[in-house]
N, C-alpha and C. Protein backbone atom coordinates (compact mmCIF):
# COMPACT_ATOMS: atom_id res chain seq x y z
N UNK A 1 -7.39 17.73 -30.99
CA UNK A 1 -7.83 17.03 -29.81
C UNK A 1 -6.61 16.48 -29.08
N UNK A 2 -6.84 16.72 -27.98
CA UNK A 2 -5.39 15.95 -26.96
C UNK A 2 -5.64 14.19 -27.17
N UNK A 3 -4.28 13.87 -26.96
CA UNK A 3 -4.49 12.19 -26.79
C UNK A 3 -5.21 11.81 -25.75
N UNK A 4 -6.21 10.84 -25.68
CA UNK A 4 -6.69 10.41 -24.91
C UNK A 4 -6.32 9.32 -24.19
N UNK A 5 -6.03 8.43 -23.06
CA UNK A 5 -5.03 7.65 -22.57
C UNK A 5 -6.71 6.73 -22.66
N UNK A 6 -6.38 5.25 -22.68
CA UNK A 6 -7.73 4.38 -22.70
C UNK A 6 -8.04 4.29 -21.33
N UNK A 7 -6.67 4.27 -20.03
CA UNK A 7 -7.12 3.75 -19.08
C UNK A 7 -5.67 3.98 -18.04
N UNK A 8 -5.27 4.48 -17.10
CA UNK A 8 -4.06 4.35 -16.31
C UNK A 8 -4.79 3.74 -15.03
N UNK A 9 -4.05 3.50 -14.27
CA UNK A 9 -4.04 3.56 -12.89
C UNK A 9 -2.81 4.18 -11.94
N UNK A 10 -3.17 4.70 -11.08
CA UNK A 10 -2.65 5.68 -10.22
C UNK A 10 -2.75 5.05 -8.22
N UNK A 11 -1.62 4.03 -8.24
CA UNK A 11 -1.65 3.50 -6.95
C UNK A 11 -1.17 3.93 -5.81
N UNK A 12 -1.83 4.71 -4.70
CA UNK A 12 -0.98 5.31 -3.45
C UNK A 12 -1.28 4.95 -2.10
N UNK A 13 -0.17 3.67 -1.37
CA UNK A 13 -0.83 3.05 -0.49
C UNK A 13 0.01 3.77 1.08
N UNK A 14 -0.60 3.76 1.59
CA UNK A 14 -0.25 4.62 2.95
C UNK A 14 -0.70 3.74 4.14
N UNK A 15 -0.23 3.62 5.78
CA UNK A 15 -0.80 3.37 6.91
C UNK A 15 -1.96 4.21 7.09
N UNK A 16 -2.31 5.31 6.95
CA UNK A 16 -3.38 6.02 6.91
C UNK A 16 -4.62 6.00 6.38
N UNK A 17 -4.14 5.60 4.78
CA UNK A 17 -5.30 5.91 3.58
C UNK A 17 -5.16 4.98 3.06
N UNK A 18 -5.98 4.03 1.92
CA UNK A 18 -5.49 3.69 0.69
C UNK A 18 -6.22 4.37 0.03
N UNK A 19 -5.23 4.86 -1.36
CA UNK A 19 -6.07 5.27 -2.12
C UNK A 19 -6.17 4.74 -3.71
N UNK A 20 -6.97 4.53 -4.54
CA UNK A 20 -6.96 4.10 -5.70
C UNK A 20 -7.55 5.59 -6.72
N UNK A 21 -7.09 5.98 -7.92
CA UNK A 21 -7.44 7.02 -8.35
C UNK A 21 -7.41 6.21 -10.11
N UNK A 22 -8.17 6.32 -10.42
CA UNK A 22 -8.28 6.31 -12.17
C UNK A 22 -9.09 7.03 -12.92
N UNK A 23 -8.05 7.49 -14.34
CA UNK A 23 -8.78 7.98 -15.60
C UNK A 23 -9.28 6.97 -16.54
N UNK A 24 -10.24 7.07 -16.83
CA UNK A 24 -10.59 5.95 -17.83
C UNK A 24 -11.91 6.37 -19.24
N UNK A 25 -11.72 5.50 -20.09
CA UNK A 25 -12.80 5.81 -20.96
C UNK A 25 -13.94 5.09 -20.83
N UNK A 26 -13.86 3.93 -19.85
CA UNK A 26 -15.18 2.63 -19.49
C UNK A 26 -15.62 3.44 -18.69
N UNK A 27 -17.25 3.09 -18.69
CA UNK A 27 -18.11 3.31 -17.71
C UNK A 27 -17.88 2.82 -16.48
N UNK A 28 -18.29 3.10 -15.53
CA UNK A 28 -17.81 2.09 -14.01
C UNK A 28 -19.00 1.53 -13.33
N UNK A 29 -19.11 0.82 -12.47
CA UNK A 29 -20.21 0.17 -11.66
C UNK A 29 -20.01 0.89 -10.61
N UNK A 30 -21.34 1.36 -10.24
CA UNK A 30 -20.87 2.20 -8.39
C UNK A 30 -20.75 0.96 -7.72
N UNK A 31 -21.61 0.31 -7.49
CA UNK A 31 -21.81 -0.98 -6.55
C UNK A 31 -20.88 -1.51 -6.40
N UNK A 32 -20.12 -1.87 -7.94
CA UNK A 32 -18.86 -2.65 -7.56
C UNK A 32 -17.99 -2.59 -6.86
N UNK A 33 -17.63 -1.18 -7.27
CA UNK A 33 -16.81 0.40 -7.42
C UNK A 33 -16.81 0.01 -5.27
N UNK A 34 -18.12 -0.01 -5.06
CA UNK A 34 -18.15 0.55 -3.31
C UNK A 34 -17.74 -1.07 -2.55
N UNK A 35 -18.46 -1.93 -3.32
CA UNK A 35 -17.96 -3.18 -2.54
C UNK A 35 -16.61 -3.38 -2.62
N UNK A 36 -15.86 -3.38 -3.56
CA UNK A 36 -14.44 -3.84 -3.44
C UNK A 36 -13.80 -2.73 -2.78
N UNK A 37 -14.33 -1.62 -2.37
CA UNK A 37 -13.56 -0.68 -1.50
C UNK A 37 -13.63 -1.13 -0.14
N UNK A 38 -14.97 -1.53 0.06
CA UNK A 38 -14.96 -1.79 1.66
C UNK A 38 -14.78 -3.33 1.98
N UNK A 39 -14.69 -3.81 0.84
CA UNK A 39 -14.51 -5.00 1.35
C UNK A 39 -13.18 -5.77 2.28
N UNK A 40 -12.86 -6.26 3.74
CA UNK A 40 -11.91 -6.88 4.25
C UNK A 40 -11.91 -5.63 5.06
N UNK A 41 -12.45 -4.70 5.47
CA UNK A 41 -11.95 -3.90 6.23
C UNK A 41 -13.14 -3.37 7.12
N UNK A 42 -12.88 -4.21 8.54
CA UNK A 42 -14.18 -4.00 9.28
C UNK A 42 -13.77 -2.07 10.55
N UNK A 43 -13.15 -1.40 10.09
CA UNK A 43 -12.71 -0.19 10.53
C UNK A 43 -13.95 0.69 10.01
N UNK A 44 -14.06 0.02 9.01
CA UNK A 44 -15.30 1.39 8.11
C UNK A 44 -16.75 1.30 8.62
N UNK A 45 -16.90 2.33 9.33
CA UNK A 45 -18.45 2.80 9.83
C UNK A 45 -18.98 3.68 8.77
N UNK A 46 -18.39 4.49 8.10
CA UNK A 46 -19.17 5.30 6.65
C UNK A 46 -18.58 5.37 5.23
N UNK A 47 -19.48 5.43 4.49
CA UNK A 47 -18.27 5.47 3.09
C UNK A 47 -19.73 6.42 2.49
N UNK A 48 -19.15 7.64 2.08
CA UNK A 48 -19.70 8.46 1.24
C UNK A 48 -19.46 8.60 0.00
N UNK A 49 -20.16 9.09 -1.00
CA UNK A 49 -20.17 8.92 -2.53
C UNK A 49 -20.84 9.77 -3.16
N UNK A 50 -20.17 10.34 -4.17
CA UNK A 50 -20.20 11.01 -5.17
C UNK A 50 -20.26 10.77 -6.71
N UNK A 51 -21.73 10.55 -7.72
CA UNK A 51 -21.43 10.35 -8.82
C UNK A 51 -22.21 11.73 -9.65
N UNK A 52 -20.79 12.13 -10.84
CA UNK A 52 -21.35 12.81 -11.50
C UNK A 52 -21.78 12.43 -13.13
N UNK A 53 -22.88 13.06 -13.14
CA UNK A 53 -23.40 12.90 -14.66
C UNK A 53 -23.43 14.04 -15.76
N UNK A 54 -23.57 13.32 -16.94
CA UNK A 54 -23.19 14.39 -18.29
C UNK A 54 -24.91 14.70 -17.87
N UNK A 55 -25.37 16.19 -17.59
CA UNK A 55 -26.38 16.92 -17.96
C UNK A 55 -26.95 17.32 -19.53
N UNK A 56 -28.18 17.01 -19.90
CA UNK A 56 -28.50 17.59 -21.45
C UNK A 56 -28.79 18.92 -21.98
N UNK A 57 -28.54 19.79 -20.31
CA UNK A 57 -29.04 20.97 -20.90
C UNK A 57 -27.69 21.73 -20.08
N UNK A 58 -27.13 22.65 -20.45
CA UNK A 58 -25.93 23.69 -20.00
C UNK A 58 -26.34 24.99 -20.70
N UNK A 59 -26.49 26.25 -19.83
CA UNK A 59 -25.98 27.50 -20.24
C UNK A 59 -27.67 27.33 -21.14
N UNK A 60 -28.61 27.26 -21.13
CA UNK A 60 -29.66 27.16 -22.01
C UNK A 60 -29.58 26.46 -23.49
N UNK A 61 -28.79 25.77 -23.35
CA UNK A 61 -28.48 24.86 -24.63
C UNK A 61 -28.70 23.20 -24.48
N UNK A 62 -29.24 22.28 -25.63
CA UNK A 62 -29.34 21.24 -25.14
C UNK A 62 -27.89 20.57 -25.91
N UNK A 63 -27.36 19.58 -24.65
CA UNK A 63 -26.03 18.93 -24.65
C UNK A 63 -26.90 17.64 -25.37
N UNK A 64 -25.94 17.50 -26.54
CA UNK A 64 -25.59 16.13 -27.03
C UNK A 64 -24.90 14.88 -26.75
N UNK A 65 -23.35 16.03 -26.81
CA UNK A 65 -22.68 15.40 -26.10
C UNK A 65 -21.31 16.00 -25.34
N UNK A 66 -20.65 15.95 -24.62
CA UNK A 66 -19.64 16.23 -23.98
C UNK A 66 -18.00 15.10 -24.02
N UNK A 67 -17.52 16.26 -24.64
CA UNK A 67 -15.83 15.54 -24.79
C UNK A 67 -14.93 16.10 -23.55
N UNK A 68 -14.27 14.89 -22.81
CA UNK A 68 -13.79 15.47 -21.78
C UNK A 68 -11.99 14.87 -22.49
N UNK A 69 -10.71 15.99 -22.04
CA UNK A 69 -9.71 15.77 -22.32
C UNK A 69 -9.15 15.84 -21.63
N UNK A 70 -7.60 15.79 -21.71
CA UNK A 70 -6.56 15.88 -20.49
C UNK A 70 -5.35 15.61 -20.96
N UNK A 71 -4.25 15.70 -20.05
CA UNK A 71 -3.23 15.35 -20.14
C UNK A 71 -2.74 14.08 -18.79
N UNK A 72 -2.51 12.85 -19.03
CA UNK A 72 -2.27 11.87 -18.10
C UNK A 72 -1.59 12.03 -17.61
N UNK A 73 -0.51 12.40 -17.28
CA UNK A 73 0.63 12.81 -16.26
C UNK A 73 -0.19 13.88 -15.63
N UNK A 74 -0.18 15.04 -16.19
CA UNK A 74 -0.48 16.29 -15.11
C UNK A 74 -1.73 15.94 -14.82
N UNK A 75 -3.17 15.51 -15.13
CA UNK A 75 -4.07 15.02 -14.33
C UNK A 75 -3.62 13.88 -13.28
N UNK A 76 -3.07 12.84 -13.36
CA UNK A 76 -2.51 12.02 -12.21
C UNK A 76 -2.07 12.31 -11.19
N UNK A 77 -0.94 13.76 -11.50
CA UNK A 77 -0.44 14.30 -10.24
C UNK A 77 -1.25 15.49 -9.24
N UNK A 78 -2.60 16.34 -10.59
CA UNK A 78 -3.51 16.69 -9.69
C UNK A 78 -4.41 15.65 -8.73
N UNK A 79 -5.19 14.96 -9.55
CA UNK A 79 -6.04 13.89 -8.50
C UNK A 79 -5.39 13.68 -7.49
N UNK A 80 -3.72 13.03 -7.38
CA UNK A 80 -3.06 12.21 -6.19
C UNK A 80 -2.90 13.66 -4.94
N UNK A 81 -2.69 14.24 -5.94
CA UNK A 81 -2.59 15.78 -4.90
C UNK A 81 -3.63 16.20 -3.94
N UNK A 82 -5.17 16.10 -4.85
CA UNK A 82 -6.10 16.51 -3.85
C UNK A 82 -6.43 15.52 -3.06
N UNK A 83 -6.41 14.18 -3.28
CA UNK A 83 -6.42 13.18 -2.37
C UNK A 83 -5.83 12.94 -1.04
N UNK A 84 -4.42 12.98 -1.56
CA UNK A 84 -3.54 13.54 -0.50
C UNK A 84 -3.70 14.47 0.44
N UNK A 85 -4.40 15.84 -0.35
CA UNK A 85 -4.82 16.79 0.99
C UNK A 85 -6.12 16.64 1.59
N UNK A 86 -6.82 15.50 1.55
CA UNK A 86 -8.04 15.38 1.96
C UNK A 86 -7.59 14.05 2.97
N UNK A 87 -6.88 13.66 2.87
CA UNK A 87 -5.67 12.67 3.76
C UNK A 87 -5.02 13.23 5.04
N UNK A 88 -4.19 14.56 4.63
CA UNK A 88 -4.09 15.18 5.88
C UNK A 88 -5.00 15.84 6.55
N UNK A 89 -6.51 16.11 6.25
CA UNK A 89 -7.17 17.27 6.95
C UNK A 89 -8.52 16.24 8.10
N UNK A 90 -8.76 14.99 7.17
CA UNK A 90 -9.64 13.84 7.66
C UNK A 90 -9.16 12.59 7.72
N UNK A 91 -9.59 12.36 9.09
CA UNK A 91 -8.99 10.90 9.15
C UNK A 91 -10.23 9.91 8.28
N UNK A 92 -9.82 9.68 7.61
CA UNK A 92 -10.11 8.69 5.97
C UNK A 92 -9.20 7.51 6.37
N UNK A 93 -10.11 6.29 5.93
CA UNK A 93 -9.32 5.04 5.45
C UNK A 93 -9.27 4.31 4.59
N UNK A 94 -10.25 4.53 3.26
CA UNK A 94 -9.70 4.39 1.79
C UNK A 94 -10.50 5.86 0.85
N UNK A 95 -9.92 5.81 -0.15
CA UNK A 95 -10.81 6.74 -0.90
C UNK A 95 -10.38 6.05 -2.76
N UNK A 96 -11.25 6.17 -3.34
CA UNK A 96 -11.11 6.19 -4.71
C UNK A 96 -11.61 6.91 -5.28
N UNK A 97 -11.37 7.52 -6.22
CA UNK A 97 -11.57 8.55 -7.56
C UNK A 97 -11.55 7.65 -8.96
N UNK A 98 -12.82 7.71 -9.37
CA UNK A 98 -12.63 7.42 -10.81
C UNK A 98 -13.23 8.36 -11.91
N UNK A 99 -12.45 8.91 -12.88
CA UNK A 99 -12.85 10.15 -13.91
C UNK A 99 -12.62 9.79 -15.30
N UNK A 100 -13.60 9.74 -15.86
CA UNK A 100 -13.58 9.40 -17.27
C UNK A 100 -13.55 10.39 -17.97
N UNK A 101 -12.95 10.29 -19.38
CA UNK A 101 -12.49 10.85 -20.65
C UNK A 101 -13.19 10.31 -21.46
N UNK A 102 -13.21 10.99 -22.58
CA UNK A 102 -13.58 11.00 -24.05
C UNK A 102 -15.05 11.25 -24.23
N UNK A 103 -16.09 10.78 -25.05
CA UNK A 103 -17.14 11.35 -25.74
C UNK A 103 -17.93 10.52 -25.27
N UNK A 104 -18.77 11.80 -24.17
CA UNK A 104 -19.96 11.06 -23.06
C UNK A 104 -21.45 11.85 -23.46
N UNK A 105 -22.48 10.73 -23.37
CA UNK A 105 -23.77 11.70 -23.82
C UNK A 105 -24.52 11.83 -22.56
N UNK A 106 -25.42 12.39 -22.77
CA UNK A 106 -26.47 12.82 -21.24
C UNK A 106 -26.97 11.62 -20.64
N UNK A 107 -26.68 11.89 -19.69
CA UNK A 107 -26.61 10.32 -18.77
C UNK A 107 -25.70 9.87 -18.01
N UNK A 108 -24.64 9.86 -18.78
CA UNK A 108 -23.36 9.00 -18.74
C UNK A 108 -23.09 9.74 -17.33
N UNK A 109 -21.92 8.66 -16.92
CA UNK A 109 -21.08 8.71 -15.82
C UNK A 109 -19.96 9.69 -16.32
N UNK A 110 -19.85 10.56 -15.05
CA UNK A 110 -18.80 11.43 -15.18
C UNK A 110 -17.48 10.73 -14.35
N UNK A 111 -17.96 11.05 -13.30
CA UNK A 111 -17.13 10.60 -11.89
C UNK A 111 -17.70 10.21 -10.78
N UNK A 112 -16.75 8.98 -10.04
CA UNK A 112 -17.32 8.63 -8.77
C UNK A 112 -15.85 9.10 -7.60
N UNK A 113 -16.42 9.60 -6.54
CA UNK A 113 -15.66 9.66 -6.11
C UNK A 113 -16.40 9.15 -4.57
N UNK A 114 -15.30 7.99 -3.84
CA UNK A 114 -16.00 7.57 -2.50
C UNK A 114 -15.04 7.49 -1.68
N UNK A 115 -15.33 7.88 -0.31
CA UNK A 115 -14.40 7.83 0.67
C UNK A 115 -15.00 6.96 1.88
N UNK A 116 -14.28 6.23 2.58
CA UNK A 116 -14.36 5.47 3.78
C UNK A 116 -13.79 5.84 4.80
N UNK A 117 -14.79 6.08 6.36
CA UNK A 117 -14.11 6.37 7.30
C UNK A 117 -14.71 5.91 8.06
N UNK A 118 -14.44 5.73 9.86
CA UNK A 118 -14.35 5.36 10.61
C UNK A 118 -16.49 5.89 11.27
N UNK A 119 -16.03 7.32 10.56
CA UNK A 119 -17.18 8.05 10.83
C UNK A 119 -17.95 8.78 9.67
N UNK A 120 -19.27 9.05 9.72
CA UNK A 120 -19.43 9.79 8.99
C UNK A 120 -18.55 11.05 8.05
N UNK A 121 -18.99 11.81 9.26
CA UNK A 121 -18.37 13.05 9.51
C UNK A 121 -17.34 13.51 8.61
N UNK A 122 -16.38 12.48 8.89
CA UNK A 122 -15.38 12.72 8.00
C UNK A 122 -15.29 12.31 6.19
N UNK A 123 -16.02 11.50 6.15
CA UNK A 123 -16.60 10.83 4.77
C UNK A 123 -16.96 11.79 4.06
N UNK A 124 -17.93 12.49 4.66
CA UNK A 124 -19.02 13.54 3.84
C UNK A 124 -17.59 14.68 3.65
N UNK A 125 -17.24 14.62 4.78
CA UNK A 125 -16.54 16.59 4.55
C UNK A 125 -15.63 15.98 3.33
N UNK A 126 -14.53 14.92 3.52
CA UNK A 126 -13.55 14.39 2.64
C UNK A 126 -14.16 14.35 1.12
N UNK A 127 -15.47 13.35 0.94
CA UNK A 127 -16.02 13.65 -0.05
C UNK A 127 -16.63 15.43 -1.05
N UNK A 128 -16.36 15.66 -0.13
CA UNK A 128 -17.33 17.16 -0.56
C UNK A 128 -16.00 18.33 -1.27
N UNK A 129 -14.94 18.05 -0.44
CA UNK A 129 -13.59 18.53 -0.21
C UNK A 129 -13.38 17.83 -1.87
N UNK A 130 -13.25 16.86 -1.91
CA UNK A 130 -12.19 16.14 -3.47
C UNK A 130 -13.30 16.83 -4.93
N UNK A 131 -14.51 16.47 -4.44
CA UNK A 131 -15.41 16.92 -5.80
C UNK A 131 -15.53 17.91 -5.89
N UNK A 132 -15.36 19.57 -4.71
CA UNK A 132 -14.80 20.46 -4.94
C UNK A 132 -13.44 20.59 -5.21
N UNK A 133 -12.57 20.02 -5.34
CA UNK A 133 -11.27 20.80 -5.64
C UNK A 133 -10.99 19.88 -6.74
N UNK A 134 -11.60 18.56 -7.58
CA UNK A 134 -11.83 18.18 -8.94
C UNK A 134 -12.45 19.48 -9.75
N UNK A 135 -13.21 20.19 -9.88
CA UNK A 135 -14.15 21.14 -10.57
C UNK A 135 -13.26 22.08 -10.39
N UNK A 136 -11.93 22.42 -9.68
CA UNK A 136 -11.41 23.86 -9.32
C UNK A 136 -9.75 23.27 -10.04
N UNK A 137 -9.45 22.18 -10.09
CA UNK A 137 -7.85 21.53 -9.87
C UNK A 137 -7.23 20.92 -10.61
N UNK A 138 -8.39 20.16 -10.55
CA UNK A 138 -8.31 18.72 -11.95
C UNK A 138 -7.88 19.48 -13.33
N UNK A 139 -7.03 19.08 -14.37
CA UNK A 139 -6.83 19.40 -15.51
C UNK A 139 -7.58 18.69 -16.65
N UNK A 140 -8.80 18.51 -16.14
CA UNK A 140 -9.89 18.19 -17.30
C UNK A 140 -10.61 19.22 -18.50
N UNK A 141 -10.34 18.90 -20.04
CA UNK A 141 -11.13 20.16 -20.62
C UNK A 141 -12.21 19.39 -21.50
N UNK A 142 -13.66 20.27 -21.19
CA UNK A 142 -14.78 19.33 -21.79
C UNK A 142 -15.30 20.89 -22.85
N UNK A 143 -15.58 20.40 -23.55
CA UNK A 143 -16.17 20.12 -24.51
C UNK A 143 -17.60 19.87 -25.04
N UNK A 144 -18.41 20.78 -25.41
CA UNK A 144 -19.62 20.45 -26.02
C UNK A 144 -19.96 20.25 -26.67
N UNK A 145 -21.13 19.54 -27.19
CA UNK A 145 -22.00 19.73 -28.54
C UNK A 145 -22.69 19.93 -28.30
N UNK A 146 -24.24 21.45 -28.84
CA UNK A 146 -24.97 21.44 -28.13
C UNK A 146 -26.01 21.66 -29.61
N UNK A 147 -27.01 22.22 -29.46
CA UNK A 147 -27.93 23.06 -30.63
C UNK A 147 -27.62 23.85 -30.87
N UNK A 148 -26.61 24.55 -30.21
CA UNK A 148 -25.99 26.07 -30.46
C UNK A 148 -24.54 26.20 -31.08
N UNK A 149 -23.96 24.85 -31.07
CA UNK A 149 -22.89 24.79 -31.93
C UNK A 149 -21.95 23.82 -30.75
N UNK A 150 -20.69 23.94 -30.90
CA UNK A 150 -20.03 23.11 -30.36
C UNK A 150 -19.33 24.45 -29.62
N UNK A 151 -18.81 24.56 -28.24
CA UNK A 151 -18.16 25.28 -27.43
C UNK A 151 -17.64 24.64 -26.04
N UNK A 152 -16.03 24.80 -25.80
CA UNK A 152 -15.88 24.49 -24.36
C UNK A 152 -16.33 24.92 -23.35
N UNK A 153 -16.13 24.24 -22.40
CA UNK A 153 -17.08 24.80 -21.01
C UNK A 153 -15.91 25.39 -20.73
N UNK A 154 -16.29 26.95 -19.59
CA UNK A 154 -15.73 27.21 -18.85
C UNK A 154 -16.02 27.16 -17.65
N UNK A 155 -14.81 27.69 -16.66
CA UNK A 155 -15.00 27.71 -15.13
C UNK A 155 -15.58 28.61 -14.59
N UNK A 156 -16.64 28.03 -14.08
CA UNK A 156 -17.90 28.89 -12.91
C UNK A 156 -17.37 29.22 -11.66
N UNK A 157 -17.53 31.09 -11.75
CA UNK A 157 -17.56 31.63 -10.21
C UNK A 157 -17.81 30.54 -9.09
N UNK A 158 -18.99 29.89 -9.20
CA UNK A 158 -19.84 29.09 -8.06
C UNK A 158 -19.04 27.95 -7.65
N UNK A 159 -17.51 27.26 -8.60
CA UNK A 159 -17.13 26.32 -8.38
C UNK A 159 -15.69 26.98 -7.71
N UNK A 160 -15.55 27.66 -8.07
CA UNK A 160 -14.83 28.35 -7.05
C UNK A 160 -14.83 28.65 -5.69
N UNK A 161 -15.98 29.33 -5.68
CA UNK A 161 -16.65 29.64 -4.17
C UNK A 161 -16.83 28.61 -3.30
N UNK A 162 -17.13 27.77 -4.25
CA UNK A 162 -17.43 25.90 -3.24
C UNK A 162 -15.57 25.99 -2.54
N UNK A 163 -14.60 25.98 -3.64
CA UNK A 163 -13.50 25.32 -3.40
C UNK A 163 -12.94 26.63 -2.20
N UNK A 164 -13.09 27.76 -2.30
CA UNK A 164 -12.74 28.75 -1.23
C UNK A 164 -12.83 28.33 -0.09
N UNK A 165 -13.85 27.47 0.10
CA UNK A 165 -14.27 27.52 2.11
C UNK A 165 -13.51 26.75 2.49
N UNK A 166 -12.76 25.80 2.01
CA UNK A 166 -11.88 24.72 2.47
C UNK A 166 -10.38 25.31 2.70
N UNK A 167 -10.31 26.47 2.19
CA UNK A 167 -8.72 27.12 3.09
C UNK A 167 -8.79 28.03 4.03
């Protein structure tokens, strides 16, 4: 099993963006998660959001549980990366990413990912843009337990195809 880091943070503050990005093994609060993003900053007309969950059933098998791994450096510098390019393409004025590690059961929080902008418009595409190119980018490896034995997931055609339309 790779080391698992308990918790980093990943700070990148810009005139443009702020952005906050973390790996972690705690669960997160969306609510919280969205108020302290928008909070002090009356610029924001939309903030869109993204949370993913551990599913119990994959590939016709029922999930127990799901181990997600990584490496903390090279995941840090993917996340800041796709952030960054979702920075130059939409005018965004904060975004955070939060992605948890280690041994999650059906239910659980995967990831939130929320962006703030001026406008919709740009919220949704920015949002849609990071949680596709997380599933295509990100150096996350999960891990199953299912009824059928224990097997890693692999990468789906379909998450690909999502991440294609954006170049």
């Amino acid at each position: 099993m790779l080391p698992m880091a308990t918790k980093w943070h990943s700070f990148h503050r810009s005139p443009e963006a702020e952005v906050a990005v973390r790996v972690e093994t705690e669960d997160f609060d969306i609510a919280a998660e969205v108020r302290t993003l928008r909070s002090g900053n009356p610029k924001i007309g939309a903030v869109a959001c993204f949370i993913g969950l551990v599913r119990d059933v994959n590939e016709n098998a029922t999930v127990a549980e799901m181990t997600l791994e990584h490496y903390p450096a090279m995941t840090r510098k993917a996340l800041n990366g796709i952030v960054e390019e979702a920075k130059q393409r939409w005018d965004i004025l904060d975004v955070l990413v939060v992605h948890r590690v280690g041994t999650l059961k059906p239910m659980d929080q995967i990831v939130l990912v929320v962006v703030a902008s001026a406008h919709r418009g740009a919220a949704f595409a920015a949002c849609e843009f990071i949680v596709d190119y997380l599933k295509t980018r990100a150096p996350f490896w999960k891990k199953e337990q299912t009824n059928k034995g224990t097997r890693w997931v692999e990468a789906r055609d379909s998450d690909d195809d999502a991440a294609q339309r954006w170049n």
